[in-house]
C-alpha atoms as a PDB file:
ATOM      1  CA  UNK A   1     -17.403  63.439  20.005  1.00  0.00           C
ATOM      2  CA  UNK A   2     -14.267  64.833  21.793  1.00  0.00           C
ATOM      3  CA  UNK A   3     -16.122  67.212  23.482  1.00  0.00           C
ATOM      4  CA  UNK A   4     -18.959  64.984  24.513  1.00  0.00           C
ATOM      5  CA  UNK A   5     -16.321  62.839  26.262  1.00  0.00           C
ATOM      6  CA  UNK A   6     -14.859  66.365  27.564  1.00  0.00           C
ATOM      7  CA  UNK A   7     -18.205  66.568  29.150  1.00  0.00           C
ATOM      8  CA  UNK A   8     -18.528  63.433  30.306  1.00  0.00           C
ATOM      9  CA  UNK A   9     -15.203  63.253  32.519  1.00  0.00           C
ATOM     10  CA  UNK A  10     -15.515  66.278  33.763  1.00  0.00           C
ATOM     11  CA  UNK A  11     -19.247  65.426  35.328  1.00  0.00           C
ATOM     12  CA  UNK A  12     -18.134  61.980  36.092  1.00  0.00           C
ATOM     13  CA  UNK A  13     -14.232  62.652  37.428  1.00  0.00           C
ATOM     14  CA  UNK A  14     -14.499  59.332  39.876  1.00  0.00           C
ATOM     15  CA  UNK A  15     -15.350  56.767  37.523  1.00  0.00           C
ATOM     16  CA  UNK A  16     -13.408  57.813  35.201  1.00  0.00           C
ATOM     17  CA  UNK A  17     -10.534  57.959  37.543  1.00  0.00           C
ATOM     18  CA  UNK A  18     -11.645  54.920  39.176  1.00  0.00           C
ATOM     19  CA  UNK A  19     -11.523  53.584  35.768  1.00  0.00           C
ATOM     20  CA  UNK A  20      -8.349  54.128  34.831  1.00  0.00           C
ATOM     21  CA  UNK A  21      -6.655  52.911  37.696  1.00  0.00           C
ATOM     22  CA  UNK A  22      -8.366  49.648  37.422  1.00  0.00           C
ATOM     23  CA  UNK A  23      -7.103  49.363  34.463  1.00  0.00           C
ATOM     24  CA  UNK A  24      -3.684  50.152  35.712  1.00  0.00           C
ATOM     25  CA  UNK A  25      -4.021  47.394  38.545  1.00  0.00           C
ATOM     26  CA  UNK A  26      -5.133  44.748  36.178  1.00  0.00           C
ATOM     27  CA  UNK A  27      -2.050  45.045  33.795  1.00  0.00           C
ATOM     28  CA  UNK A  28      -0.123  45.099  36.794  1.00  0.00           C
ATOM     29  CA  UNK A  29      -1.813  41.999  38.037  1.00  0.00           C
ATOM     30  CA  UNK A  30      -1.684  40.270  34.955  1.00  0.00           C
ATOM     31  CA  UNK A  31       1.911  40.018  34.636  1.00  0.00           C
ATOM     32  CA  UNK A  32       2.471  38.672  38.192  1.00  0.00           C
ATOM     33  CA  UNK A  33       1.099  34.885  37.632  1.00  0.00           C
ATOM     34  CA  UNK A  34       3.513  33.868  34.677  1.00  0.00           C
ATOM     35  CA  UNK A  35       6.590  34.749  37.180  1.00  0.00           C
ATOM     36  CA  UNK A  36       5.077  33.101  39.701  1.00  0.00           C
ATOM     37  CA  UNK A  37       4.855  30.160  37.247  1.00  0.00           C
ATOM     38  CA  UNK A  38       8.624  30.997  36.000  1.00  0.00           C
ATOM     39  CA  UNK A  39       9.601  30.282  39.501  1.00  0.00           C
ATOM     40  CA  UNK A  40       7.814  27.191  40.296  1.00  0.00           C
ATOM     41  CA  UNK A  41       9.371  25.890  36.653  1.00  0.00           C
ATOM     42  CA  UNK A  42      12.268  26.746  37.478  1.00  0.00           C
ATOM     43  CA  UNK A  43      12.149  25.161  41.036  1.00  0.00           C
ATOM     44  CA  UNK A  44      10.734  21.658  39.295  1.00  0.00           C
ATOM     45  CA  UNK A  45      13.571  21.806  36.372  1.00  0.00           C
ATOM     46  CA  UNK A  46      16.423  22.114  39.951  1.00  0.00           C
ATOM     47  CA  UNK A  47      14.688  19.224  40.924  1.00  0.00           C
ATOM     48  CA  UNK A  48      13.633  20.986  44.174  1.00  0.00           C
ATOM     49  CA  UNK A  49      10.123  20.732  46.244  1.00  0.00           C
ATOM     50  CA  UNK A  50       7.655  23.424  45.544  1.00  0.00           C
ATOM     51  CA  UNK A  51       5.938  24.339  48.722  1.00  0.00           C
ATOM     52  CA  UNK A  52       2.584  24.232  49.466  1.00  0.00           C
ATOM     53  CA  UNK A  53       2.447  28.030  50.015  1.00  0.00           C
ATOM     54  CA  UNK A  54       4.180  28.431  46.783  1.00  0.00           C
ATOM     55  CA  UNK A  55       1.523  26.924  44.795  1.00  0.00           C
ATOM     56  CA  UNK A  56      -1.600  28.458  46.856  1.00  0.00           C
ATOM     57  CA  UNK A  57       0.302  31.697  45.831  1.00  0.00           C
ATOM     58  CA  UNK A  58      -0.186  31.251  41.974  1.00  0.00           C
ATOM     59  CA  UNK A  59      -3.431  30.558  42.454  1.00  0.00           C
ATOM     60  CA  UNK A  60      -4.012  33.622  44.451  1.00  0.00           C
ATOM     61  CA  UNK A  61      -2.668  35.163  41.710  1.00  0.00           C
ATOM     62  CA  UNK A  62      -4.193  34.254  39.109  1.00  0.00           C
ATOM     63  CA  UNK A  63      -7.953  34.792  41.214  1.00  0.00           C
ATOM     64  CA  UNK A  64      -6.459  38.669  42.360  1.00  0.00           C
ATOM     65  CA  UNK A  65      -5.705  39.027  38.004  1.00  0.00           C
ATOM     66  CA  UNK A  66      -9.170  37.733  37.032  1.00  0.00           C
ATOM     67  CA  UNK A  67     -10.927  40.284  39.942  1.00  0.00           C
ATOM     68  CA  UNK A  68      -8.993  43.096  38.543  1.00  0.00           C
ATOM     69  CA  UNK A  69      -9.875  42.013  34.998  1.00  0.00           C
ATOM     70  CA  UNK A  70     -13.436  41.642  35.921  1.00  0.00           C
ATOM     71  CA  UNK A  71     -13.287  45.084  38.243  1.00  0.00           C
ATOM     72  CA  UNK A  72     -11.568  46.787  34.981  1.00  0.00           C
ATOM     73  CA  UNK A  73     -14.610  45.686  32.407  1.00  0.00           C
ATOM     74  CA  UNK A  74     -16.952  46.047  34.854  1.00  0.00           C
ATOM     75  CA  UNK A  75     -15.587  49.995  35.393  1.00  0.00           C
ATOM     76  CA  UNK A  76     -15.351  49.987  31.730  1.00  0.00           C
ATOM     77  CA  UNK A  77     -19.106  49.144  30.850  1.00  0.00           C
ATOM     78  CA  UNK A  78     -20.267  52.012  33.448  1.00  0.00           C
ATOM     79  CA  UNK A  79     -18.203  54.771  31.690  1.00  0.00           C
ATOM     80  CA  UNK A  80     -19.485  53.883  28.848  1.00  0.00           C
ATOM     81  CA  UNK A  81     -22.849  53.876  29.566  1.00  0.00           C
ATOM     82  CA  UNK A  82     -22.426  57.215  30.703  1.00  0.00           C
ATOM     83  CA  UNK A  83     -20.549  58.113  27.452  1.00  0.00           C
ATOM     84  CA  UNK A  84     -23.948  56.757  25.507  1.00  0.00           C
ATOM     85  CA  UNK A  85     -26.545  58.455  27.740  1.00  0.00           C
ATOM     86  CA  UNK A  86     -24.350  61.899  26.969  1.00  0.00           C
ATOM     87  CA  UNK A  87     -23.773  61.363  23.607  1.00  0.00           C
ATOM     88  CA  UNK A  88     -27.292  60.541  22.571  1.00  0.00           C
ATOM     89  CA  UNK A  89     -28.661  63.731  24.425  1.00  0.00           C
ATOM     90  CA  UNK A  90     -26.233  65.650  22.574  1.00  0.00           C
ATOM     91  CA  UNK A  91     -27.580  64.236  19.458  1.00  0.00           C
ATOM     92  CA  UNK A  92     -31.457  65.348  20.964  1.00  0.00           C
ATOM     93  CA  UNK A  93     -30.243  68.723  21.135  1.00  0.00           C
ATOM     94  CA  UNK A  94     -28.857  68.999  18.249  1.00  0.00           C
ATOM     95  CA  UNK A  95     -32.751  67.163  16.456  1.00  0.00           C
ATOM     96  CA  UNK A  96     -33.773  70.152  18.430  1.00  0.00           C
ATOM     97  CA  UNK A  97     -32.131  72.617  16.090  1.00  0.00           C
ATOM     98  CA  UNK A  98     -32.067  70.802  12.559  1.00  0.00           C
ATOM     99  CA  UNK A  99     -34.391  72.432  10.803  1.00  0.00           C
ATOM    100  CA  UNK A 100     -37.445  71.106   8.718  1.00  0.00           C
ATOM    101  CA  UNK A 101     -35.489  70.613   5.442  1.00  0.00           C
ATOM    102  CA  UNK A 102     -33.535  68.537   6.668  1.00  0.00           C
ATOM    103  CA  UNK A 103     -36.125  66.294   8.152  1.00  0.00           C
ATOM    104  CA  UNK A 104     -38.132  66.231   4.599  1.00  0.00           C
ATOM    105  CA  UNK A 105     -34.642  65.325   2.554  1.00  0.00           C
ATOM    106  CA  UNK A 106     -33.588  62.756   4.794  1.00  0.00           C
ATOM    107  CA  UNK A 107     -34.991  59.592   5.330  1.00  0.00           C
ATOM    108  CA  UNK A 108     -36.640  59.191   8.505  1.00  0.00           C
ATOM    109  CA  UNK A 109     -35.220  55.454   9.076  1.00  0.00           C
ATOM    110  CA  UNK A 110     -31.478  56.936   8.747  1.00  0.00           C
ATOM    111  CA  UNK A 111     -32.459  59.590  11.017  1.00  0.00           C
ATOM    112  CA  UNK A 112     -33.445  56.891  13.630  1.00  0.00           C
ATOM    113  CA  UNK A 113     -30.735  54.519  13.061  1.00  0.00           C
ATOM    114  CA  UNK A 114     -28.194  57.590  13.850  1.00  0.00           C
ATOM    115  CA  UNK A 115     -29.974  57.600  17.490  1.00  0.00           C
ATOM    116  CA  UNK A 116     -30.395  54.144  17.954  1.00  0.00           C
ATOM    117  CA  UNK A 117     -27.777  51.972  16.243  1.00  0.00           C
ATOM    118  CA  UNK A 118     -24.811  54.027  15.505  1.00  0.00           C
ATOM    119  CA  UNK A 119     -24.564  55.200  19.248  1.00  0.00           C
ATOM    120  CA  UNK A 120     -24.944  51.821  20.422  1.00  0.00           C
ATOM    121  CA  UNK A 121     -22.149  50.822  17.891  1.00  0.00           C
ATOM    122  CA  UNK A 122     -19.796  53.957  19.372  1.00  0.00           C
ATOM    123  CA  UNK A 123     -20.359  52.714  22.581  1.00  0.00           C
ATOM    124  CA  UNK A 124     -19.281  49.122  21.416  1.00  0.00           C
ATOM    125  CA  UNK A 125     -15.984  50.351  19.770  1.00  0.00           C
ATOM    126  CA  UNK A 126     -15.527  52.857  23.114  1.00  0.00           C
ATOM    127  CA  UNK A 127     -16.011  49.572  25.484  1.00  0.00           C
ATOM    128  CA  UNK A 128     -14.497  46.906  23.328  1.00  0.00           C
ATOM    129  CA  UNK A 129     -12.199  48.473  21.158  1.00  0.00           C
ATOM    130  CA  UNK A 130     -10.603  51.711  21.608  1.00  0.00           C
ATOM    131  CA  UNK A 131      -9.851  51.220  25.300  1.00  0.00           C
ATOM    132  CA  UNK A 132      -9.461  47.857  25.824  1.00  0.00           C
ATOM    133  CA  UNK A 133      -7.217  48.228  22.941  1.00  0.00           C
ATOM    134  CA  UNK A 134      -4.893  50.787  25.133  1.00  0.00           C
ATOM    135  CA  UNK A 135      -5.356  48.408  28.175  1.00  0.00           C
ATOM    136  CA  UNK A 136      -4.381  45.288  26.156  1.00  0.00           C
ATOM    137  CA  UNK A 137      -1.421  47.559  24.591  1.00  0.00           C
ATOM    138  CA  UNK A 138      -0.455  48.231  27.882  1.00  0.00           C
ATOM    139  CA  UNK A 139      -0.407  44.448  28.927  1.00  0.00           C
ATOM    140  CA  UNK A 140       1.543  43.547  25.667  1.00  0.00           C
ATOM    141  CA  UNK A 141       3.987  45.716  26.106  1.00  0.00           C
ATOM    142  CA  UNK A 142       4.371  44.904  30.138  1.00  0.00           C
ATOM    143  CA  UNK A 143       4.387  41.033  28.628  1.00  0.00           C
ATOM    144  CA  UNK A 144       7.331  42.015  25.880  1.00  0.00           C
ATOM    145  CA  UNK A 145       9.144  43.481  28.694  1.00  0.00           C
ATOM    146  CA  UNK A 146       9.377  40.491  31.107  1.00  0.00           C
ATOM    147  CA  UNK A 147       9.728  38.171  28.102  1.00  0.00           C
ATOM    148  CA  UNK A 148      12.978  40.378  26.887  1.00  0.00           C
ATOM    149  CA  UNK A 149      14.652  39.920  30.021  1.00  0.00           C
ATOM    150  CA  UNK A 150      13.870  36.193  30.554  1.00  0.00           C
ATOM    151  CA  UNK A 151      15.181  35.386  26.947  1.00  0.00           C
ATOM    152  CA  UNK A 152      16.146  37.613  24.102  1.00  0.00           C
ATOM    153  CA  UNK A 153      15.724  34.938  21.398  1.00  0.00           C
ATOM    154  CA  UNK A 154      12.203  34.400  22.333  1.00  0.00           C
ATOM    155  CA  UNK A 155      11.732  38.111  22.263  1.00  0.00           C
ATOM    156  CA  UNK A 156      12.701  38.764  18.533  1.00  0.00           C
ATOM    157  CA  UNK A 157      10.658  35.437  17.638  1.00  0.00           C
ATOM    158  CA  UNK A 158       7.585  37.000  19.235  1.00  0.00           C
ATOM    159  CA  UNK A 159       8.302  40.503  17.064  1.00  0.00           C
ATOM    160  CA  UNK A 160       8.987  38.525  14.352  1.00  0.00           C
ATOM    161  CA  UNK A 161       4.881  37.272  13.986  1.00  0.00           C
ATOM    162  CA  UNK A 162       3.845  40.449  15.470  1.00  0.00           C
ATOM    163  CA  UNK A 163       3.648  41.850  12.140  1.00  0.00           C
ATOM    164  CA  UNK A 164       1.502  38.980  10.640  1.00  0.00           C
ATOM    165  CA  UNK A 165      -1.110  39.295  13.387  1.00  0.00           C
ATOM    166  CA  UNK A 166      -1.532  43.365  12.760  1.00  0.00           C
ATOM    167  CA  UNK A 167      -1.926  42.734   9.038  1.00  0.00           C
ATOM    168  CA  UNK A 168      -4.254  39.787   9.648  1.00  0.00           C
ATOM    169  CA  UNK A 169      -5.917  42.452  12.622  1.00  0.00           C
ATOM    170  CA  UNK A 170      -6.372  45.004   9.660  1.00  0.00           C
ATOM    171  CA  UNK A 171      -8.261  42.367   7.073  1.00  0.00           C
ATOM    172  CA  UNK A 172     -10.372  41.554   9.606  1.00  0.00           C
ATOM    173  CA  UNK A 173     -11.472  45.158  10.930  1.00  0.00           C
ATOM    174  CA  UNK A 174     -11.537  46.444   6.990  1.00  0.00           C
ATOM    175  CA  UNK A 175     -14.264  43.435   6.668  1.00  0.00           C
ATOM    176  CA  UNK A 176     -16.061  44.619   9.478  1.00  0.00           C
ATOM    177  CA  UNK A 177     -16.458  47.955   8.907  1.00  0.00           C
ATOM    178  CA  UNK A 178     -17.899  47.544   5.179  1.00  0.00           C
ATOM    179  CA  UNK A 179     -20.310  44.817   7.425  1.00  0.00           C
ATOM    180  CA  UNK A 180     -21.433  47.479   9.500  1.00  0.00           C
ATOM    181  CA  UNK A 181     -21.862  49.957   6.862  1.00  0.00           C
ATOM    182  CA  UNK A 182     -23.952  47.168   5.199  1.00  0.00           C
ATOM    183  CA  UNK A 183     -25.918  46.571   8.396  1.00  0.00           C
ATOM    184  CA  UNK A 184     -26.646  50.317   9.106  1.00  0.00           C
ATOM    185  CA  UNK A 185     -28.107  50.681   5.704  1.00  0.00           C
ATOM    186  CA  UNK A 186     -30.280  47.875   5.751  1.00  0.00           C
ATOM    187  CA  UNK A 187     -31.633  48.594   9.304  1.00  0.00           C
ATOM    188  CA  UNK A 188     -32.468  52.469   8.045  1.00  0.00           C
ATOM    189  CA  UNK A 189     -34.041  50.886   4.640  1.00  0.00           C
ATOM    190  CA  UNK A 190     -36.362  48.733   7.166  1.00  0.00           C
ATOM    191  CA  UNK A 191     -37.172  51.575   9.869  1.00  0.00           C
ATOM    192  CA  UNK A 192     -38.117  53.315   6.616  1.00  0.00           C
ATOM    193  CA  UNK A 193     -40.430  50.869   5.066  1.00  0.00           C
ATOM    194  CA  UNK A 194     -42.310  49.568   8.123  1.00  0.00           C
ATOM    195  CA  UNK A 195     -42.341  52.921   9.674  1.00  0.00           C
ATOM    196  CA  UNK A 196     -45.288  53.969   8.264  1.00  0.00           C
ATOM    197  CA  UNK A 197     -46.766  49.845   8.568  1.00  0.00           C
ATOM    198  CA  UNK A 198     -46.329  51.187  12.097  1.00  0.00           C
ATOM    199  CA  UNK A 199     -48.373  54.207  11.709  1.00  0.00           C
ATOM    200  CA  UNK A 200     -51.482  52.465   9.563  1.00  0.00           C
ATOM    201  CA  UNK A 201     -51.560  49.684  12.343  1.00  0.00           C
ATOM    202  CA  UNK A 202     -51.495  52.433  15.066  1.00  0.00           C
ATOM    203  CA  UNK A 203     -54.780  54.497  13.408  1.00  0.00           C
ATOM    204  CA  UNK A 204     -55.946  50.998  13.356  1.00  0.00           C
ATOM    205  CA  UNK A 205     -55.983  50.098  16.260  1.00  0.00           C
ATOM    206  CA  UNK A 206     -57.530  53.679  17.562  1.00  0.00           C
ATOM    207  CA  UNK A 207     -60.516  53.073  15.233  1.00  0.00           C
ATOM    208  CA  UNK A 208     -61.403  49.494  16.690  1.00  0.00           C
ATOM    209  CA  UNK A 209     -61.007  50.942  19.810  1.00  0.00           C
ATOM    210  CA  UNK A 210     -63.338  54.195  18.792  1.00  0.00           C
ATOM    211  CA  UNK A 211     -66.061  51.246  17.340  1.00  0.00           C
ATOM    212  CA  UNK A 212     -65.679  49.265  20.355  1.00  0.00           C
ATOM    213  CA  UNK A 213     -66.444  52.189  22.814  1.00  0.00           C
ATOM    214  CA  UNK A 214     -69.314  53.342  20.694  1.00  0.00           C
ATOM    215  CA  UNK A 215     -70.770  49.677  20.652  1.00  0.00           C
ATOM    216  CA  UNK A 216     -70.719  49.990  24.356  1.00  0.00           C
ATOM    217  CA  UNK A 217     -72.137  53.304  24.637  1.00  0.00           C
ATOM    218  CA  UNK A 218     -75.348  52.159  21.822  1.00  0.00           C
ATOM    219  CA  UNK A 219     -75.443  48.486  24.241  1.00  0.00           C
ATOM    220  CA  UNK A 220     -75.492  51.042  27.570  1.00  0.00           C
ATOM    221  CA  UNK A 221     -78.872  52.919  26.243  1.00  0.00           C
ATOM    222  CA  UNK A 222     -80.126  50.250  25.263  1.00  0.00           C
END
């Protein structure tokens, strides 16, 4: 997998790139509306006017953090996509080369779900997980950093639950791996049951269609 994604930066250098600095402007961006919002608090609690220009500011803001956000999935999704397409032609070069044995001692339903399913699911935990994991790192630790100079007591509350929501985060993603490995084994069990359902109907088919083109063909010397 490394060295699909190797491959995969160094024929796509611009989105990548492009990637990652969307992803560096919208953790930049999303820090700047909650100091705008510190300083229009801060203006209400001295009991002084908050311009007009002041508040079209936040709102700026906040529309420039949710472009960059949306830019930064957006950029994202396309990577990804790219990551898929490479990985699954990897794996079609590599079907190319397994041998027969293989083929015979391996059910053809797990064989399919490794094409289908589990590179969807990679893609899934590329997209949504692993990097906007580091993005959302990024932001939390950007977030810690302005909260630590605003107020220190609010700081050390905030790493005081930190721990409770990574050991609640860990539950959860335990749960939903055993899920998935649940889901992946009923979807190959399926693939390998109606499979050859598939095939019957298929041969079928091909012999109403011989019937019907031979009823024609006795009808057209008639």
């Amino acid at each position: 997998m490394r060295n699909i994604a190797k491959k995969v930066i160094h024929d796509h250098p611009k989105s990548f790139i492009s990637m990652v600095l969307l992803i560096i402007l919208s953790i930049i961006t999303s820090l700047l509306p909650p100091l705008a919002l510190e300083q229009i608090v801060n203006h209400l609690t001295d009991q002084k006017e908050v311009s007009l220009f002041f508040a079209l500011a936040y709102l700026g803001l906040i529309v420039l953090s949710d472009l960059f956000a949306s830019a930064q999935n957006i950029s994202i999704t396309i990577f990804g996509q790219k990551l898929t397409r490479g990985m699954r032609s990897a794996l079609v070069q590599k079907l190319n080369t397994i041998t027969t044995g293989y083929l015979t001692n391996h059910e053809s339903g797990a064989i399919a779900s490794v094409f289908v399913n589990d590179a969807d699911i990679i893609n899934s935990l590329y997209s949504e997980g692993v990097v906007g994991m580091i993005a959302d790192l990024f932001q939390l630790i950007g977030l810690l950093f302005v909260v630590f100079t605003r107020s220190i007591g609010l700081g050390f509350i905030i790493l005081i639950v930190m721990p409770l929501i990574l050991v609640m985060t860990r539950h959860f993603q335990k749960a939903s791996l055993a899920s998935q490995k649940q889901n992946r084994a009923a979807i190959a069990y399926v693939r390998q049951i109606f499979t050859p359902l598939e095939s019957i109907g298929m041969e079928i088919q091909s012999i109403q269609d011989a019937m019907a083109g031979m009823s024609r063909i006795q009808d057209f010397f008639k």
